[in-house]
Protein backbone atom coordinates (compact mmCIF):
# COMPACT_ATOMS: atom_id res chain seq x y z
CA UNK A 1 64.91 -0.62 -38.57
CA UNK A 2 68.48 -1.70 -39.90
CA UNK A 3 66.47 -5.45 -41.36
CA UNK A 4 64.16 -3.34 -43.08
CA UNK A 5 66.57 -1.88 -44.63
CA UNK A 6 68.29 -5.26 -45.08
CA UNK A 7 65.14 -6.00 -46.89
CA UNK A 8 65.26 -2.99 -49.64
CA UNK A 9 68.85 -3.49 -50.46
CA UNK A 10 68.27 -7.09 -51.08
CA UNK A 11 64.67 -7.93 -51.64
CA UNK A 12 63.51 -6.46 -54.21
CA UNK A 13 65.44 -5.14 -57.36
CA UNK A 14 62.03 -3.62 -58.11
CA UNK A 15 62.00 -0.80 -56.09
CA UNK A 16 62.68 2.76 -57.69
CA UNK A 17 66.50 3.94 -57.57
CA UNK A 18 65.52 7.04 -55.79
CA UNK A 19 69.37 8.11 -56.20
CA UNK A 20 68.62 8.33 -59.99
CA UNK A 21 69.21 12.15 -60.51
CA UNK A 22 68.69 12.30 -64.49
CA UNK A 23 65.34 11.34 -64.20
CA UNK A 24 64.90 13.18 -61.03
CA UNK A 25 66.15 17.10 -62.63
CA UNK A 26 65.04 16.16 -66.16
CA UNK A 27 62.18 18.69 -65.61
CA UNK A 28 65.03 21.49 -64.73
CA UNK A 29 66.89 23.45 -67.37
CA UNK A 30 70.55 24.35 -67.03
CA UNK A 31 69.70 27.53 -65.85
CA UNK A 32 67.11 26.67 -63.45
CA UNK A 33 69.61 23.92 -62.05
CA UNK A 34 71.76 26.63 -61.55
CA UNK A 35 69.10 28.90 -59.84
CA UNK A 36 68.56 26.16 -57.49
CA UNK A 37 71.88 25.64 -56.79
CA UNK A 38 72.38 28.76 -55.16
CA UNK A 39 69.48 29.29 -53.10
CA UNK A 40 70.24 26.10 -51.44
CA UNK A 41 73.96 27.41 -51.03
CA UNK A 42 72.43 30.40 -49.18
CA UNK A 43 69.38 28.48 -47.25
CA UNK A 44 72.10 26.02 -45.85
CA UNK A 45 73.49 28.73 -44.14
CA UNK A 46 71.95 30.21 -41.26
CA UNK A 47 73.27 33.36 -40.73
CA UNK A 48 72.48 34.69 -44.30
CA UNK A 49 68.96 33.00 -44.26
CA UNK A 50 67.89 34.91 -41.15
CA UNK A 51 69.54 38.27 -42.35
CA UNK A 52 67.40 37.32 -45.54
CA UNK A 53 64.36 36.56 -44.27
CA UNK A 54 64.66 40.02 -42.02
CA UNK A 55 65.74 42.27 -44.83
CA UNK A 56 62.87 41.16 -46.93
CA UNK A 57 60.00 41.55 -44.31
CA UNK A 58 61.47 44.95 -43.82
CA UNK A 59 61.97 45.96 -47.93
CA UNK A 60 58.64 44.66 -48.31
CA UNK A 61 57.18 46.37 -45.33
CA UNK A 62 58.20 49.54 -46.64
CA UNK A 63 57.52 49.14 -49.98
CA UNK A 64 60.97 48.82 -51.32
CA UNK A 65 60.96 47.14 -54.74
CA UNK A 66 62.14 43.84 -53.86
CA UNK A 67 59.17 41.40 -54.86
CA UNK A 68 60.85 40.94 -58.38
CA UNK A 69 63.72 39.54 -56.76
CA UNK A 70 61.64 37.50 -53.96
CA UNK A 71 59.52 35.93 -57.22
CA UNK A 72 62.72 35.31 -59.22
CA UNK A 73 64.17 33.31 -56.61
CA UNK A 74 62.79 31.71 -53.81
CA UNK A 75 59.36 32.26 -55.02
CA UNK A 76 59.92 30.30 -58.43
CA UNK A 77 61.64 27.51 -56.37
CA UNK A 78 58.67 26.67 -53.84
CA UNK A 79 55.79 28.32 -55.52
CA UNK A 80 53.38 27.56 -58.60
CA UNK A 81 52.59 31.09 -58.98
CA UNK A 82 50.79 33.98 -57.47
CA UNK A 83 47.41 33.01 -58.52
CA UNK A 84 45.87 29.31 -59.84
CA UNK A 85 45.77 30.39 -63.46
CA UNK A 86 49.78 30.90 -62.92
CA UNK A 87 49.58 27.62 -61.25
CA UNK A 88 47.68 25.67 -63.80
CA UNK A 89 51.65 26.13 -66.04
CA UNK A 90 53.52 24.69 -63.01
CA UNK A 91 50.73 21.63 -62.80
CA UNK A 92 50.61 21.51 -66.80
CA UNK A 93 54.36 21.01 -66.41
CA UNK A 94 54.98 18.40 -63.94
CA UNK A 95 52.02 16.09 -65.00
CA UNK A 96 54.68 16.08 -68.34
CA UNK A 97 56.89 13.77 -65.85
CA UNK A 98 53.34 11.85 -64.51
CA UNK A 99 53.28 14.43 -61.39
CA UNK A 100 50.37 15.39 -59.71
CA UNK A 101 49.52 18.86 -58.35
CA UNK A 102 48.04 19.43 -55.13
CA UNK A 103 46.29 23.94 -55.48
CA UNK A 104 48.01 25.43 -52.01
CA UNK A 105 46.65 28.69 -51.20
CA UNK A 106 49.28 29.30 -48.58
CA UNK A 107 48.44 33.20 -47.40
CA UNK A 108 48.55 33.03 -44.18
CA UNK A 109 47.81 35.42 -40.48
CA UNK A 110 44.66 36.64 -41.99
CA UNK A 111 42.46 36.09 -39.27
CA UNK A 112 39.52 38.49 -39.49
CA UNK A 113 36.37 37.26 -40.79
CA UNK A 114 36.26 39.12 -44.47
CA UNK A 115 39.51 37.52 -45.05
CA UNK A 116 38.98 33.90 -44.06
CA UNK A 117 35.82 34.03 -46.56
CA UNK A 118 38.33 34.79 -49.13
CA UNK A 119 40.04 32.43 -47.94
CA UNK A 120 37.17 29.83 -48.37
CA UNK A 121 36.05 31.36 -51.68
CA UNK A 122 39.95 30.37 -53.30
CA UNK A 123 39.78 27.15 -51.79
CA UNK A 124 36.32 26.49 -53.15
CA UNK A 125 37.66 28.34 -56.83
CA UNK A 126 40.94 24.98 -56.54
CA UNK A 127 38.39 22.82 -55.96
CA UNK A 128 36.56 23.94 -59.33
CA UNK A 129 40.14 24.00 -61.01
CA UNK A 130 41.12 20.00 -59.87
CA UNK A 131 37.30 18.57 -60.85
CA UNK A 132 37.88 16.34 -63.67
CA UNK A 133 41.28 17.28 -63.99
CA UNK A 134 43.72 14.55 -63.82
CA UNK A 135 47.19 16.46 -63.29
CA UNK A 136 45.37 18.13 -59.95
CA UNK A 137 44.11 14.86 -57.41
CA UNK A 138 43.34 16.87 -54.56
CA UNK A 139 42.63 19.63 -52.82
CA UNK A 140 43.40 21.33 -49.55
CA UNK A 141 43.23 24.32 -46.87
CA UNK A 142 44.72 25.13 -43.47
CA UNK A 143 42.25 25.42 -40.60
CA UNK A 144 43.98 28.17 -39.38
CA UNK A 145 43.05 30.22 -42.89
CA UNK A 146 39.08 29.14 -42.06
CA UNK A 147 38.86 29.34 -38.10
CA UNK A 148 40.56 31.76 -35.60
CA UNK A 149 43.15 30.44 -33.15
CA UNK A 150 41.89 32.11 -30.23
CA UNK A 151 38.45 30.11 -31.13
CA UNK A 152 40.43 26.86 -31.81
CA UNK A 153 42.11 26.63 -28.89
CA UNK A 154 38.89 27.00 -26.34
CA UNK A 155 37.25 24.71 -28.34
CA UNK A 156 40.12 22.20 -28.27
CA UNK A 157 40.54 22.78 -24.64
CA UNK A 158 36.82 22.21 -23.70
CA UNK A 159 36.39 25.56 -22.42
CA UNK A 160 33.08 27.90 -22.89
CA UNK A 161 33.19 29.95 -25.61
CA UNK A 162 31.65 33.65 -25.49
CA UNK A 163 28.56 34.91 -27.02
CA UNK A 164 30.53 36.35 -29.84
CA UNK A 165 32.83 33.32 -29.93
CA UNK A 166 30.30 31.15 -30.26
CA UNK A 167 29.24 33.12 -33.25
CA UNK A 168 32.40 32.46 -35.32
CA UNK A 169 32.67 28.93 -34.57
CA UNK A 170 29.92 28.72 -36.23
CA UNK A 171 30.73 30.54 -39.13
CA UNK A 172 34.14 28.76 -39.25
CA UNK A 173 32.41 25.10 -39.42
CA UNK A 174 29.79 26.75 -41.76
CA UNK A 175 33.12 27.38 -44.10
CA UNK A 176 34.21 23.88 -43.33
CA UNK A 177 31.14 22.20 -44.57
CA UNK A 178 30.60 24.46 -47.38
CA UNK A 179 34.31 23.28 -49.19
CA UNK A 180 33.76 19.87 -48.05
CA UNK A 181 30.51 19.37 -49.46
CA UNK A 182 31.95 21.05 -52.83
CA UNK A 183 34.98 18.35 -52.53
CA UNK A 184 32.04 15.69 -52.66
CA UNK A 185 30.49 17.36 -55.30
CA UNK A 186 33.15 17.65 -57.39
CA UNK A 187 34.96 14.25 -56.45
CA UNK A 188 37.63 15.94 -55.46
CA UNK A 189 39.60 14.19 -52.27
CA UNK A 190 40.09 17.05 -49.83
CA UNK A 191 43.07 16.93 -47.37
CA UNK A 192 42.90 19.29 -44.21
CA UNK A 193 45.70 19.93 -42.55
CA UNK A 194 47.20 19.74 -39.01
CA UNK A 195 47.84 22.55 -36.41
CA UNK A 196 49.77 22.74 -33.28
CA UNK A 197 48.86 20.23 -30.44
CA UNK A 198 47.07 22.67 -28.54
CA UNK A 199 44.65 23.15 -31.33
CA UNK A 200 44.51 19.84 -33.22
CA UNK A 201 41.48 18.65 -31.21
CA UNK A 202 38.77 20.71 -32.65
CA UNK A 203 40.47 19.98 -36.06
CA UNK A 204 40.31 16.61 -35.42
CA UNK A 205 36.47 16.83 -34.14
CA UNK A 206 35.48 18.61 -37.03
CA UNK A 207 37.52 16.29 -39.72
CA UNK A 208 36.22 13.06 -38.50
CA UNK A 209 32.41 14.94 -38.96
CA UNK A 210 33.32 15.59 -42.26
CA UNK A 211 34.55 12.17 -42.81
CA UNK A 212 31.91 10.43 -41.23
CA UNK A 213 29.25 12.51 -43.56
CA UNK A 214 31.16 12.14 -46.73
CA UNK A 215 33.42 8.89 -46.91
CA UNK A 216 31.31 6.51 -46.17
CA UNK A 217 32.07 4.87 -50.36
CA UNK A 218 36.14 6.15 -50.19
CA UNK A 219 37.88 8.28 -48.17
CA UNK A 220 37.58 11.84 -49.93
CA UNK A 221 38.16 13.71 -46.95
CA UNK A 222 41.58 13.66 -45.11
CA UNK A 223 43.16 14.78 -41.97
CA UNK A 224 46.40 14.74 -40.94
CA UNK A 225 48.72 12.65 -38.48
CA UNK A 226 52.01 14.30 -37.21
CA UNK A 227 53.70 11.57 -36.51
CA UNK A 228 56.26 13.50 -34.41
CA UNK A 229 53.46 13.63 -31.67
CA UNK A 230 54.19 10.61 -29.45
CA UNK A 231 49.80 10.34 -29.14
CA UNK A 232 49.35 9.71 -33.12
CA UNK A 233 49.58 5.74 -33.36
CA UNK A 234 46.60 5.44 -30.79
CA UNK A 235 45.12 8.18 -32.50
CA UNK A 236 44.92 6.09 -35.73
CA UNK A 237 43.80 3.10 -33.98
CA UNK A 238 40.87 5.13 -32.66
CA UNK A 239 39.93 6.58 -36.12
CA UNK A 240 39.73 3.58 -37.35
CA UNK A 241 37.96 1.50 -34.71
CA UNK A 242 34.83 4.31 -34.98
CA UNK A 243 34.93 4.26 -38.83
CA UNK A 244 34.25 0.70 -38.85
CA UNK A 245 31.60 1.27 -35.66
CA UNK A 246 30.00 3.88 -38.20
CA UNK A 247 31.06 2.86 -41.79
CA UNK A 248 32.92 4.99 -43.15
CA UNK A 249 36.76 5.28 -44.62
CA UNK A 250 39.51 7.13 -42.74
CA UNK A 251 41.56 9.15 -45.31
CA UNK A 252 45.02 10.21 -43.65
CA UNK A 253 47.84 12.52 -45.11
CA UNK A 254 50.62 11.17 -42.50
CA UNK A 255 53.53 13.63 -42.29
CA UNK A 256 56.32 13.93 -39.43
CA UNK A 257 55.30 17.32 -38.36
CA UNK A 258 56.10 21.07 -39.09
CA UNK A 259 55.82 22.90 -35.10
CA UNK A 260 58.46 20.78 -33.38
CA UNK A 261 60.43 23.89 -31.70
CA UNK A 262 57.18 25.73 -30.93
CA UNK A 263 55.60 22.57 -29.13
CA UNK A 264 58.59 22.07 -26.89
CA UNK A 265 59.19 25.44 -26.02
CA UNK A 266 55.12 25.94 -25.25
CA UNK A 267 55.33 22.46 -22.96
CA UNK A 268 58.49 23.42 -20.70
CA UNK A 269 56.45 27.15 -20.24
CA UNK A 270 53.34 25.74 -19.15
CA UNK A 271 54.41 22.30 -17.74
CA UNK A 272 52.69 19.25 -19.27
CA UNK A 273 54.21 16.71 -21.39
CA UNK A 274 56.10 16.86 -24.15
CA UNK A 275 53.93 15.92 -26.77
CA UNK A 276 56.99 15.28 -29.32
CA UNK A 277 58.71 11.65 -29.37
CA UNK A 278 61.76 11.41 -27.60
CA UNK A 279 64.10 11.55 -30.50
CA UNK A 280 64.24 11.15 -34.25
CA UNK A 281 64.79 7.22 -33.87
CA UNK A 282 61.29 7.10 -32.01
CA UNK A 283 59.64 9.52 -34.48
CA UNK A 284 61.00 7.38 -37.53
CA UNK A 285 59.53 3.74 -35.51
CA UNK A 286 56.26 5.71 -35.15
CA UNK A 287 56.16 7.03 -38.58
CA UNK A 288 56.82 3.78 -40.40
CA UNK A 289 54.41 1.68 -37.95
CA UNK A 290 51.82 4.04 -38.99
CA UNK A 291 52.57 3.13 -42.96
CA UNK A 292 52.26 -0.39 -42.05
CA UNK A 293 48.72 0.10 -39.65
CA UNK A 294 47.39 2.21 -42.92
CA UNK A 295 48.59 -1.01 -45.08
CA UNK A 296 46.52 -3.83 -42.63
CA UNK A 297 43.78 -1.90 -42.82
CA UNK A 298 43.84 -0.39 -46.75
CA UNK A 299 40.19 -1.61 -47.67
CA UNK A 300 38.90 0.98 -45.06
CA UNK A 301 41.65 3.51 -45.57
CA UNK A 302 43.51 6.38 -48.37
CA UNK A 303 46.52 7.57 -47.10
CA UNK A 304 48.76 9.91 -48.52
CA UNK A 305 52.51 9.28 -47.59
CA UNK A 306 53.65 13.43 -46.89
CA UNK A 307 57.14 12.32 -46.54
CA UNK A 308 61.05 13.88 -48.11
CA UNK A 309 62.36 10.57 -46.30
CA UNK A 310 63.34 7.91 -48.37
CA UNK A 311 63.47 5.22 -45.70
CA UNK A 312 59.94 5.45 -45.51
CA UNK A 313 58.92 6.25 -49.34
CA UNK A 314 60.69 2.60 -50.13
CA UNK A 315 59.06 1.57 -47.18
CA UNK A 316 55.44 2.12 -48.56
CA UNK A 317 56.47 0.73 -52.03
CA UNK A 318 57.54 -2.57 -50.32
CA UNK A 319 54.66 -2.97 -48.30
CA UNK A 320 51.93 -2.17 -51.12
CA UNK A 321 53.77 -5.28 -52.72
CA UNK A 322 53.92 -7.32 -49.57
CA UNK A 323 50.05 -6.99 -49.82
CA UNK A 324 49.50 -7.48 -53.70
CA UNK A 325 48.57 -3.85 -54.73
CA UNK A 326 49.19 -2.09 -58.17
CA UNK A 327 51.99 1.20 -57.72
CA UNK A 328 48.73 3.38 -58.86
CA UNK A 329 46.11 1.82 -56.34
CA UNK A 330 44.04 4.54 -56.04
CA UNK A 331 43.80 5.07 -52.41
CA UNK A 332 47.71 5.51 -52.07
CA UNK A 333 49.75 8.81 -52.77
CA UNK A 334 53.25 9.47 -52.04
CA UNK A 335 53.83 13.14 -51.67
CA UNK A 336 56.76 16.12 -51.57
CA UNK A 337 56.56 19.94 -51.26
CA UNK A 338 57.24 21.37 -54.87
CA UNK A 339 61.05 22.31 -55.45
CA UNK A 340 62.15 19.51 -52.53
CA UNK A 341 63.03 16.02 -53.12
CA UNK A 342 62.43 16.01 -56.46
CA UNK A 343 64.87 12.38 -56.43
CA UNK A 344 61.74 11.10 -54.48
CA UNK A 345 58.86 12.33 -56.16
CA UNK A 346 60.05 11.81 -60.36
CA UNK A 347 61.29 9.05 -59.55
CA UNK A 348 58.44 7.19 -57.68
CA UNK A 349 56.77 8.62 -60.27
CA UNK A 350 58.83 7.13 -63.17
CA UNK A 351 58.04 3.69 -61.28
CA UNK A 352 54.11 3.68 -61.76
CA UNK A 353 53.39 5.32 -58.37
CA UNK A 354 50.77 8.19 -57.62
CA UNK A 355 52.88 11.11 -56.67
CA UNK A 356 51.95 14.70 -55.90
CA UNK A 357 53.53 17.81 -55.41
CA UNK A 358 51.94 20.06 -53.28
CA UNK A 359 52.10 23.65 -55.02
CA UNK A 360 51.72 27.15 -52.71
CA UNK A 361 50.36 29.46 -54.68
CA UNK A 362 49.52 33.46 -54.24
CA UNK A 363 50.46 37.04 -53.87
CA UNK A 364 53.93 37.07 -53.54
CA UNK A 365 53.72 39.60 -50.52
CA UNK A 366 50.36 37.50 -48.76
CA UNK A 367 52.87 34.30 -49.46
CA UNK A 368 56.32 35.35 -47.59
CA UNK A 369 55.61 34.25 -44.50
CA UNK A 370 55.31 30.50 -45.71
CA UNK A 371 58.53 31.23 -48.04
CA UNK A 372 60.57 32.59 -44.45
CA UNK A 373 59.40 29.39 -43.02
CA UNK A 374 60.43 26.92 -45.70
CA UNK A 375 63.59 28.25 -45.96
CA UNK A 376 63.80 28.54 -41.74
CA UNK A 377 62.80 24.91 -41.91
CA UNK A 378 65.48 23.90 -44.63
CA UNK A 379 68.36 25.94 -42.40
CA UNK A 380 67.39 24.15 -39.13
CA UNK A 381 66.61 20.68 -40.27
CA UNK A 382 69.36 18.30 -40.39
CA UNK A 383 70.46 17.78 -43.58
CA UNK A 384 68.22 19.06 -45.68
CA UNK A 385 69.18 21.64 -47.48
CA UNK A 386 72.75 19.59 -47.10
CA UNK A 387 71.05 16.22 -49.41
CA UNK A 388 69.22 19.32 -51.97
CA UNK A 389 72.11 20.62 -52.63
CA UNK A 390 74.70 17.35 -52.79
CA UNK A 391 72.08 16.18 -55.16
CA UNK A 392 71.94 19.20 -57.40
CA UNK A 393 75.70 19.76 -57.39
CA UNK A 394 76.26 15.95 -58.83
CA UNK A 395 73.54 16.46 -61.81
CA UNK A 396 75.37 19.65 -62.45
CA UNK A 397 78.66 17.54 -62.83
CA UNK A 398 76.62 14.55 -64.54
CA UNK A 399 75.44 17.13 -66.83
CA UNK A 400 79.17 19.19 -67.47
CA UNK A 401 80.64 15.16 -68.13
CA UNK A 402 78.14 14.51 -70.21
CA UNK A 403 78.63 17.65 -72.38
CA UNK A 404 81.91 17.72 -72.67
């Protein structure tokens, strides 16, 4: 780790200055600097983020008028809008700055059947939206927002499903194949994304199905590594070794992981292994091992580098050098969650790379439950909200200086 980053200080001048904050806030107004400024200020601390997040379940609960503050603030910062044509502005803007957008419907717990054909149908309706258009590379969905859990995790687990469980597993990989056939149609690359541990395998299953049908010319279909999971490097090995057995490409969104607390809590209840790495040293070793398997093996492979860690985003750059490939090879994306890292993502951008932005969309009620998390997730992990805010505070001076 520390001659790697031996390597970036001093290897290569040509590496994006991801500490470049003009070019990373140039998108943001004064006022929308400012905006930012203090929702991070509140996110970073804990006790008024969980008061937050519990008055506003409540208010909106009950009726109270409080989405106009909800969209105003932490909606604007992490959201493109509440529908796609809302959406389209926020992609319209940030291809401006040579930004991708990657259409999030992120409503979430909506697990009866009606609803996860809606579901579907607005995944299918970004998939229309990002066909020939450049500012929107891919698409997406949650398998969660397609399958039930209950049905995931007996699947996953091996165990027999009931008559009428049966019935919607086969409606959820009827839902499955109908947006991943429309991806291919379209020639739109598709990422699907991960669950916890305990349900992963039938995700896994069903992506590498998917992948095996469709990617056999690219990799238009993606799953996704948590590379937090101590299982993940073999994992990739594996995909790999049967897509070469079969011919086909493995496309792979790698990310460190979003369930860490859940998945330790679940594994000292019921007893098995941990299935997180043994600290953030180990998940780093694994994540960046992964970049460089993906590298070796590019002419089979897309990946798409989920990361708000600039070790690794340098990492990637170097490497695609190391093995002769243009910043805008097509079957390499670095990628951020829209209003995070924006130091990262403008300014890999800025250097030639393909960056995207993934953008949650929709209603602003349906959406809370992702906004409680991001900001839950900000709060508890290390630094975070810490390096949003540091950052935003010096373009605020940069600016003031500048002005005056």
């Amino acid at each position: 780790m520390q001659q790697e980053q031996v390597i970036e200080r001093k290897g290569n001048a040509a590496l994006p200055d991801l500490g470049d904050l003009r070019t990373a806030f140039a998108h943001k107004g004064n006022a929308e600097l400012a905006r930012a400024y203090w929702l991070f200020k509140v996110i970073g601390t804990p006790w008024l983020t969980g008061m937050g997040s519990a008055l506003t379940k409540a208010a909106l609960a009950m009726h109270l008028p409080v989405k106009g503050l909800v969209k105003a603030t932490i909606f604007r910062q992490f959201c493109g809008g509440e529908n796609i044509r809302e959406s389209l502005e926020t992609a319209k803007k940030l291809a401006q700055s040579g930004v991708g957008t990657i259409l999030d419907y992120s409503v979430e717990g909506e697990g009866d059947q009606a609803a996860m054909e809606g579901t579907a149908e607005e995944i299918l309706r970004t998939i229309a939206a990002a066909k020939g258009n450049a500012a929107i590379p891919f698409s997406v969905f949650k398998p969660s927002g397609l399958i039930r859990h209950d049905v995931m995790e007996k699947v996953s687990a091996g165990k027999p499903l009931s008559t009428e469980e049966a019935a919607a597993w086969k409606q959820a990989r009827s839902r499955v194949e109908r947006i991943c056939q429309a991806a291919y149609d379209a020639g739109v690359p598709l990422l699907i994304d991960a669950e916890e541990s305990w349900t992963q395998p039938a995700v896994d299953a069903l992506v590498k199905e998917m992948m095996e049908r469709f990617n056999k010319q690219r990799a238009l279909i993606y799953g996704t590594a948590q590379m937090y999971r101590h299982d993940r490097l073999e994992f990739l090995r594996k995909e790999l070794e049967q897509a070469e057995a079969k011919g086909f490409h493995v496309g792979m969104k790698l990310v460190r992981g979003a369930y860490m607390e859940k998945e330790r809590e679940r594994a000292a209840q019921l007893g098995y292994r941990d299935p997180i790495g043994a600290d953030k040293a180990a998940v780093d070793a694994d994540y960046n091992a992964a970049l460089r398997f993906c590298m070796e093996h590019i002419g089979r492979m897309g990946v798409l580098n989920g990361t708000h860690n600039e070790e690794s985003t340098l990492l990637l750059a170097r490497l695609m050098q190391e093995h002769g490939l243009e910043r805008n090879d097509p079957r390499i994306h670095f990628g951020q969650l829209l209003g995070m890292s924006d130091n990262i993502s403008f300014n890999m951008a800025k250097a030639g790379y393909n960056v995207v932005k993934y953008v949650p969309y929709g209603p602003v009620r349906k959406v809370l439950p992702y906004l409680i998390r991001r900001a839950e997730e900000n709060t508890s992990a290390k630094g975070q909200s810490s390096r949003e805010l540091s950052m935003i505070e010096a373009e605020r001076r940069r600016r003031a200086k500048a002005k005056g």
